[in-house]
C-alpha atoms as a PDB file:
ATOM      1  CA  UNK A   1     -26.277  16.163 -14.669  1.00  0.00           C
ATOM      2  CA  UNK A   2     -29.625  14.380 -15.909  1.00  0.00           C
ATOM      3  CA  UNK A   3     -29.822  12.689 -18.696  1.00  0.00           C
ATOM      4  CA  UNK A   4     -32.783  11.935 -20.061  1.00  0.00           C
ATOM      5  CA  UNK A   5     -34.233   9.029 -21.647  1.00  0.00           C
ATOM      6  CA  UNK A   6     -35.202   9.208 -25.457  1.00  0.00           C
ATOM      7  CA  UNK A   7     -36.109   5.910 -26.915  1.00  0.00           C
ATOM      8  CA  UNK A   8     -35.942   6.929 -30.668  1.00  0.00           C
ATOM      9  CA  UNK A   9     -32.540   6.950 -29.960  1.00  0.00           C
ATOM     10  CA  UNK A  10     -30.125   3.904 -30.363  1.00  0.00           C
ATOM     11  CA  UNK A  11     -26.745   5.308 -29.345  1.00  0.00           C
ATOM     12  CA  UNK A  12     -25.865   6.355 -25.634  1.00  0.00           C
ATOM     13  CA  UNK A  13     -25.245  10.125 -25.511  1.00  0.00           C
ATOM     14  CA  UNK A  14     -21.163  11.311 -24.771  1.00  0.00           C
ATOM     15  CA  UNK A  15     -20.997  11.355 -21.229  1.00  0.00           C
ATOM     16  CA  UNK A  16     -19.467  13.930 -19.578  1.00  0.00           C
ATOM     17  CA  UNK A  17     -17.032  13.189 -16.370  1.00  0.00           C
ATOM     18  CA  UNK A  18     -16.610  15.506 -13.869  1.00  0.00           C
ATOM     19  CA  UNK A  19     -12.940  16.938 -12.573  1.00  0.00           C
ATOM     20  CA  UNK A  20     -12.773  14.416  -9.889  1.00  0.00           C
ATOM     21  CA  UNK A  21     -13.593  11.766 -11.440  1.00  0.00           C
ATOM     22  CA  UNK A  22     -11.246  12.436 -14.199  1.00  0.00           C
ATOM     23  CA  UNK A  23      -8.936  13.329 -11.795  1.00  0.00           C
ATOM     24  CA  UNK A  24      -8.928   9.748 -10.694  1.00  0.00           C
ATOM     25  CA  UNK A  25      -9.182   8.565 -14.270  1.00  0.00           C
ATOM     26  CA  UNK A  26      -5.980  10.108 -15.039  1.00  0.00           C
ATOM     27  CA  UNK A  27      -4.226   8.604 -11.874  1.00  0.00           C
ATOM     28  CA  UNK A  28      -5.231   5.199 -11.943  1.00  0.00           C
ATOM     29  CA  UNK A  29      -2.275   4.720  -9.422  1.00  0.00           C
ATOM     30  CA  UNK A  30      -3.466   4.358  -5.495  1.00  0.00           C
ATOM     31  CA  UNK A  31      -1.024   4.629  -3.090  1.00  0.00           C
ATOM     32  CA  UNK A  32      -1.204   3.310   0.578  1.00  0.00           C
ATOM     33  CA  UNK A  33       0.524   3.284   3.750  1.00  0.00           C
ATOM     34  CA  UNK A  34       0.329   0.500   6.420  1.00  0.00           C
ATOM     35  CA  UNK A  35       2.183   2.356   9.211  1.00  0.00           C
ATOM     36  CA  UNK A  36       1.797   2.818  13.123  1.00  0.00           C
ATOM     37  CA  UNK A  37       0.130   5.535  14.827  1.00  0.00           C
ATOM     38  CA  UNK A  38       1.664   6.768  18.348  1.00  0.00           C
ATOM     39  CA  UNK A  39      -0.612   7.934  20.838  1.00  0.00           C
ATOM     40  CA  UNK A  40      -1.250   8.940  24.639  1.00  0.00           C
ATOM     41  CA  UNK A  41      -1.827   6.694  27.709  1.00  0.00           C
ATOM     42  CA  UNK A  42      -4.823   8.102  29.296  1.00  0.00           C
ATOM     43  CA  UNK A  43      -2.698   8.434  32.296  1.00  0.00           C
ATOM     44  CA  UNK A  44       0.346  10.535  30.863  1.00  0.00           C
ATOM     45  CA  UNK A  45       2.884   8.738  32.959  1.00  0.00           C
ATOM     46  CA  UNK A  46       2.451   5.269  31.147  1.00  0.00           C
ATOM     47  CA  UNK A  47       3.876   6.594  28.368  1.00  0.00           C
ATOM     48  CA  UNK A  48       2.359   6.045  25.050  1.00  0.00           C
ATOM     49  CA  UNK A  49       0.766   3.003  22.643  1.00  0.00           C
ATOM     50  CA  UNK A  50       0.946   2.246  19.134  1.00  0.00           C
ATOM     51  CA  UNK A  51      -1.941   1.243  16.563  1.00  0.00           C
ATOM     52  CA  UNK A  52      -1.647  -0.061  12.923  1.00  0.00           C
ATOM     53  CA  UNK A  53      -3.315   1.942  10.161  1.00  0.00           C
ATOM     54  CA  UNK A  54      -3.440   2.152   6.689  1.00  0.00           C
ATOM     55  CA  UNK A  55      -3.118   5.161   5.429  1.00  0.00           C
ATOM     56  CA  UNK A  56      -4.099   6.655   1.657  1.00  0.00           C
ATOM     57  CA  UNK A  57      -1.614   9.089   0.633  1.00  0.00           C
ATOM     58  CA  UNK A  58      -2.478   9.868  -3.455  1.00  0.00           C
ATOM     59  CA  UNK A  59      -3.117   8.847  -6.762  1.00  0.00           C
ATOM     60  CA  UNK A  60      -0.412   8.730  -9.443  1.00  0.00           C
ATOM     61  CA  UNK A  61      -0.435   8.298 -13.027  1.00  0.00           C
ATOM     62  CA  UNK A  62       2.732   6.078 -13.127  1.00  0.00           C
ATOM     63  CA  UNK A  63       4.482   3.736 -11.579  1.00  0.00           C
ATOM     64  CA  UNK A  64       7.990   6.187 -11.752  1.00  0.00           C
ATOM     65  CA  UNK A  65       5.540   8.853 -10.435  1.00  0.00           C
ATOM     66  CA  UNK A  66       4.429   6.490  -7.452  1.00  0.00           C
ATOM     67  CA  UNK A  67       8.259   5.726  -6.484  1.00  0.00           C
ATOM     68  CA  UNK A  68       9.036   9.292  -6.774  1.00  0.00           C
ATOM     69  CA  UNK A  69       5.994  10.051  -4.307  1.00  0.00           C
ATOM     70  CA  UNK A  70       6.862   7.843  -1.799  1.00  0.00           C
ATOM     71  CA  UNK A  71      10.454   8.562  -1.889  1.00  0.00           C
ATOM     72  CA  UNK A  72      10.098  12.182  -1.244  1.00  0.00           C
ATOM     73  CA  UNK A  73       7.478  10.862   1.596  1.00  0.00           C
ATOM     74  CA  UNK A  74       9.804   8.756   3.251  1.00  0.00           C
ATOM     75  CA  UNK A  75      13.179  11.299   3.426  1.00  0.00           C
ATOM     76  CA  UNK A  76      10.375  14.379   4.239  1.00  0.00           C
ATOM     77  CA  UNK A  77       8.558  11.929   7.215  1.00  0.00           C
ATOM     78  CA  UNK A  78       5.595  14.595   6.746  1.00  0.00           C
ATOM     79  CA  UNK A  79       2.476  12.252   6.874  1.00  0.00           C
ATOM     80  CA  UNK A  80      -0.991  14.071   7.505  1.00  0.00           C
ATOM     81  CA  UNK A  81      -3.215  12.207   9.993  1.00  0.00           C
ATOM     82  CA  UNK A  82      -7.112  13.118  10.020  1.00  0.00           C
ATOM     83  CA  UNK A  83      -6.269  12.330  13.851  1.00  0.00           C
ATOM     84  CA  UNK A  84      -5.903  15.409  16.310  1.00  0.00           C
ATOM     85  CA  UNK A  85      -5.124  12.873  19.549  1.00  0.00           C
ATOM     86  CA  UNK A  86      -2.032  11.171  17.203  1.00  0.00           C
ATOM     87  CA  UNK A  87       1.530  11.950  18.413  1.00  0.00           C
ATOM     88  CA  UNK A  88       3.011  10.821  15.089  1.00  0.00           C
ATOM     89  CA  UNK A  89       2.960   7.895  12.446  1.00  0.00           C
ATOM     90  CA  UNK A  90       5.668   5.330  11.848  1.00  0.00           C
ATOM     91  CA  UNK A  91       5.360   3.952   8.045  1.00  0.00           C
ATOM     92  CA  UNK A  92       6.309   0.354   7.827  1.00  0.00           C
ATOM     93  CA  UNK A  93       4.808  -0.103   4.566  1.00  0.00           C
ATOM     94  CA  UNK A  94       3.968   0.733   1.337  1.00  0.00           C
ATOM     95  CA  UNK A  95       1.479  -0.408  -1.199  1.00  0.00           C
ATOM     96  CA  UNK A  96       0.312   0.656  -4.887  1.00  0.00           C
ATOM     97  CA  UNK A  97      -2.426  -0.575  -6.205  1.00  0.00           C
ATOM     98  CA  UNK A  98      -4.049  -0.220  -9.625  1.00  0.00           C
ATOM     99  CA  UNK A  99      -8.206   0.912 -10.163  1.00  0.00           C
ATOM    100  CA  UNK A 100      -9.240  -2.323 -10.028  1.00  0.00           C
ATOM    101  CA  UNK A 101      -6.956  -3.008  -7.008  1.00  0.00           C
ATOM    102  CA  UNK A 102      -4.768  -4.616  -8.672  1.00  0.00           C
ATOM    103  CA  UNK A 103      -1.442  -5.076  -6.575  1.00  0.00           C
ATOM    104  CA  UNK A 104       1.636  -3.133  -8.672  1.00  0.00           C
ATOM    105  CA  UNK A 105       4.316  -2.777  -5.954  1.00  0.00           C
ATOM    106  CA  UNK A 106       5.142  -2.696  -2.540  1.00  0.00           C
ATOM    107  CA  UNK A 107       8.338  -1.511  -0.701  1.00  0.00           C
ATOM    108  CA  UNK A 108       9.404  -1.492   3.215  1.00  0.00           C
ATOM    109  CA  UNK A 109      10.400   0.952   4.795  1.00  0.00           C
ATOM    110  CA  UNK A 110      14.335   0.535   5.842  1.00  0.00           C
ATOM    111  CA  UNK A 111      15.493   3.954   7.991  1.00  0.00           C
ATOM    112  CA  UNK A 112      14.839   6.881   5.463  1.00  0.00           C
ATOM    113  CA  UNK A 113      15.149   4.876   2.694  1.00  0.00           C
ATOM    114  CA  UNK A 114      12.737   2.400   0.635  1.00  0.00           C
ATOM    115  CA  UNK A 115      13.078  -1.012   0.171  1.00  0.00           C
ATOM    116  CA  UNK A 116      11.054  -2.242  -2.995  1.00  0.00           C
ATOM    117  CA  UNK A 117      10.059  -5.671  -3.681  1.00  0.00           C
ATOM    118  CA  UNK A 118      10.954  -7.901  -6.222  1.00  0.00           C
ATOM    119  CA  UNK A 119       7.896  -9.164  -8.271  1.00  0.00           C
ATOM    120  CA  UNK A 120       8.211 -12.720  -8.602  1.00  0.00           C
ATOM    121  CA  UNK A 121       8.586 -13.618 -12.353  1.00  0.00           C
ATOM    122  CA  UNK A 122       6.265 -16.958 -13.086  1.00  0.00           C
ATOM    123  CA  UNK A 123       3.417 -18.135 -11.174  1.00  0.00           C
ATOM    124  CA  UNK A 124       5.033 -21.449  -9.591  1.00  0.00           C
ATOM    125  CA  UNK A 125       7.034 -18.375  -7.634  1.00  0.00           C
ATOM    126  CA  UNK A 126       3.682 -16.571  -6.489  1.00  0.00           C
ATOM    127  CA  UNK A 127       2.550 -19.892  -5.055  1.00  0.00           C
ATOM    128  CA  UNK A 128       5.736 -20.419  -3.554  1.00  0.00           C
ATOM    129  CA  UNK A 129       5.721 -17.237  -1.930  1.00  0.00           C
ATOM    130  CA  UNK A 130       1.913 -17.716  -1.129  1.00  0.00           C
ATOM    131  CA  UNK A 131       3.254 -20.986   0.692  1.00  0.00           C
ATOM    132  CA  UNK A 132       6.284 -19.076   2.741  1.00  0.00           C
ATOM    133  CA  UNK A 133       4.373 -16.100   3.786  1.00  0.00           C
ATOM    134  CA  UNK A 134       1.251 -18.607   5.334  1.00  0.00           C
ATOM    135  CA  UNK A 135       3.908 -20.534   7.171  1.00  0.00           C
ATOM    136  CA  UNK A 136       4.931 -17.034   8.794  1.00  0.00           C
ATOM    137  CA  UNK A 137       1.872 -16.029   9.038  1.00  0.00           C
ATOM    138  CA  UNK A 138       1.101 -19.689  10.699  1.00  0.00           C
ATOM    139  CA  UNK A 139       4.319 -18.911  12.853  1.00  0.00           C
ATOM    140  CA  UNK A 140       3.077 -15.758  14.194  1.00  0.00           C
ATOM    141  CA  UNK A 141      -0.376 -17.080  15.235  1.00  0.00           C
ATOM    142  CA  UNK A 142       1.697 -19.715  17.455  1.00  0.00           C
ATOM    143  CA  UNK A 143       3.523 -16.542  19.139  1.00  0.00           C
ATOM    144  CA  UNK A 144       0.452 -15.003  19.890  1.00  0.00           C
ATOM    145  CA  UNK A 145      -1.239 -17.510  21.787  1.00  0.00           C
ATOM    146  CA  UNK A 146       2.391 -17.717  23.509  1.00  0.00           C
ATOM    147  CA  UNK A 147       1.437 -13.896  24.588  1.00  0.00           C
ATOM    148  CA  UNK A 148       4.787 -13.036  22.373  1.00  0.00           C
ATOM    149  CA  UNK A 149       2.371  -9.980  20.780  1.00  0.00           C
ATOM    150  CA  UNK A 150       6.121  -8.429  19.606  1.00  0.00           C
ATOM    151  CA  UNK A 151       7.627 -11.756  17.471  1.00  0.00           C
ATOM    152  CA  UNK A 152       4.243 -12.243  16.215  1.00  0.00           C
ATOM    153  CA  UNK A 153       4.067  -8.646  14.822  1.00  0.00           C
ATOM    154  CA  UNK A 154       7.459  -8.865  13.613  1.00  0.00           C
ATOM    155  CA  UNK A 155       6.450 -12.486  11.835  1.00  0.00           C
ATOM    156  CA  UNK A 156       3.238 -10.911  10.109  1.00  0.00           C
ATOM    157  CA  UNK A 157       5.124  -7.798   9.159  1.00  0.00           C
ATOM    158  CA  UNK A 158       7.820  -9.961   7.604  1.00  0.00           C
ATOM    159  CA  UNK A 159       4.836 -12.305   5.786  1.00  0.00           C
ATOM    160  CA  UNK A 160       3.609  -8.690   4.365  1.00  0.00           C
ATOM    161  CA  UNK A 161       7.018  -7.609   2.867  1.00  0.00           C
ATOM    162  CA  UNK A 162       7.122 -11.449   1.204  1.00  0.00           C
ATOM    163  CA  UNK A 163       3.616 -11.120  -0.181  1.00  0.00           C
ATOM    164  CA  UNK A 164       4.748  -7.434  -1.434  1.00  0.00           C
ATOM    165  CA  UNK A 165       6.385  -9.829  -4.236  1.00  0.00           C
ATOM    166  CA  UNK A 166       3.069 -10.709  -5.545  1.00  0.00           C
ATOM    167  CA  UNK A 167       2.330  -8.506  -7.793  1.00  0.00           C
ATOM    168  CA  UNK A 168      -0.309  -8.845 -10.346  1.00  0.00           C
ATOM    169  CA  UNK A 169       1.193 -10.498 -14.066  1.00  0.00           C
ATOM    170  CA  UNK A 170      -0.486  -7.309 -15.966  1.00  0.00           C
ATOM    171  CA  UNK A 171       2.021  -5.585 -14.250  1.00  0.00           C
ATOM    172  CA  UNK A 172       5.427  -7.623 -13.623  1.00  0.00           C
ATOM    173  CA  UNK A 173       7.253  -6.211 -16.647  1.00  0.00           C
ATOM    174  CA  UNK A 174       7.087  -2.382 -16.331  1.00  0.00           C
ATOM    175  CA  UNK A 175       7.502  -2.508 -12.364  1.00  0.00           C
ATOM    176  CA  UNK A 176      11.124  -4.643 -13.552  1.00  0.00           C
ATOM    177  CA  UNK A 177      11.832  -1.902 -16.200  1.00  0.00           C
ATOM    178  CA  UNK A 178      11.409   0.832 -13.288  1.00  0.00           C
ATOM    179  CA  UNK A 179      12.770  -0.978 -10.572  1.00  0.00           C
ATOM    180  CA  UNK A 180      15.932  -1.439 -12.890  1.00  0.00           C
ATOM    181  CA  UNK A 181      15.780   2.560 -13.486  1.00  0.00           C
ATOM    182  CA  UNK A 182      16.489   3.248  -9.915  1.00  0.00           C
ATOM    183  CA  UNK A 183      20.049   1.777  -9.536  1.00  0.00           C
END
């Protein structure tokens, strides 16, 4: 839609969204996957290899609706690839993030079940956890250049879960309130 110009005029005309758009208005809610895709050797009898990806599952309008989401996604293990050559995909990890990006919770995967994390509560926490998960993170770059590819994944998968903690003040309160709903 054009809209044209009139400068007689002093107020903007209503502007009218389309269904995707409000679509995403509506579901301000982003949820993500950082996860491992399996696929082929060229040479079939080497077996297979594994690359990280982050996947975008959906939008949600709440924060209940998110956990219900990724519940379901976890116990159903039915994650659609845009990736004909993939074997399968191995979620490690999940993020929600607000419109702005914003982060509003994270959770681990743990078996078929979901392990979310704990917002911190003040911001002397945040930095603490800011300082624990660069130590890791510090750790893990050490293995590497050791050629220990496997502890250093393991270290910056663990320094992800910590920083999962860190979510944004706006937030802190109602992701408590339906954290506390779950048990």
């Amino acid at each position: 839609m054009t809209l044209a110009f009139d400068p007689t005029k002093t107020a903007l005309p209503p502007r009218r969204v389309s269904g995707e758009i409000a679509t995403i208005l509506a579901q301000p809610l982003v949820i993500t996957c950082v996860g491992e895709v399996e696929y082929t050797e060229d040479d079939p009898a080497l077996g297979t290899w594994w690359q990280q990806r982050t996947v975008k599952l959906g939008r949600c309008a709440s924060i209940a609706e998110a956990i219900t989401f990724v519940t379901l996604a976890v116990a159903s293990g039915d994650f659609q690839l845009d990736d004909d050559e993939a074997l399968g995909f191995s979620p490690r990890l999940f993020v929600i993030l607000d419109r702005d990006k914003h982060l509003v919770l994270a959770g681990e995967v743990w078996g078929s079940e979901m392990r979310w994390c704990d917002p911190v509560s003040t911001n002397v926490e945040a930095r603490q956890v800011v300082e624990a998960a660069s130590r890791i993170r510090a750790e893990a770059s050490y293995e590497a250049g050791w050629d220990n590819h496997s502890t250093a994944k393991g270290l910056r998968h663990k320094a992800s879960v910590l920083e999962g903690r860190l979510v944004d003040a706006a937030w802190r309160e109602e992701v408590r309130r339906s954290l506390k709903e779950l048990v």
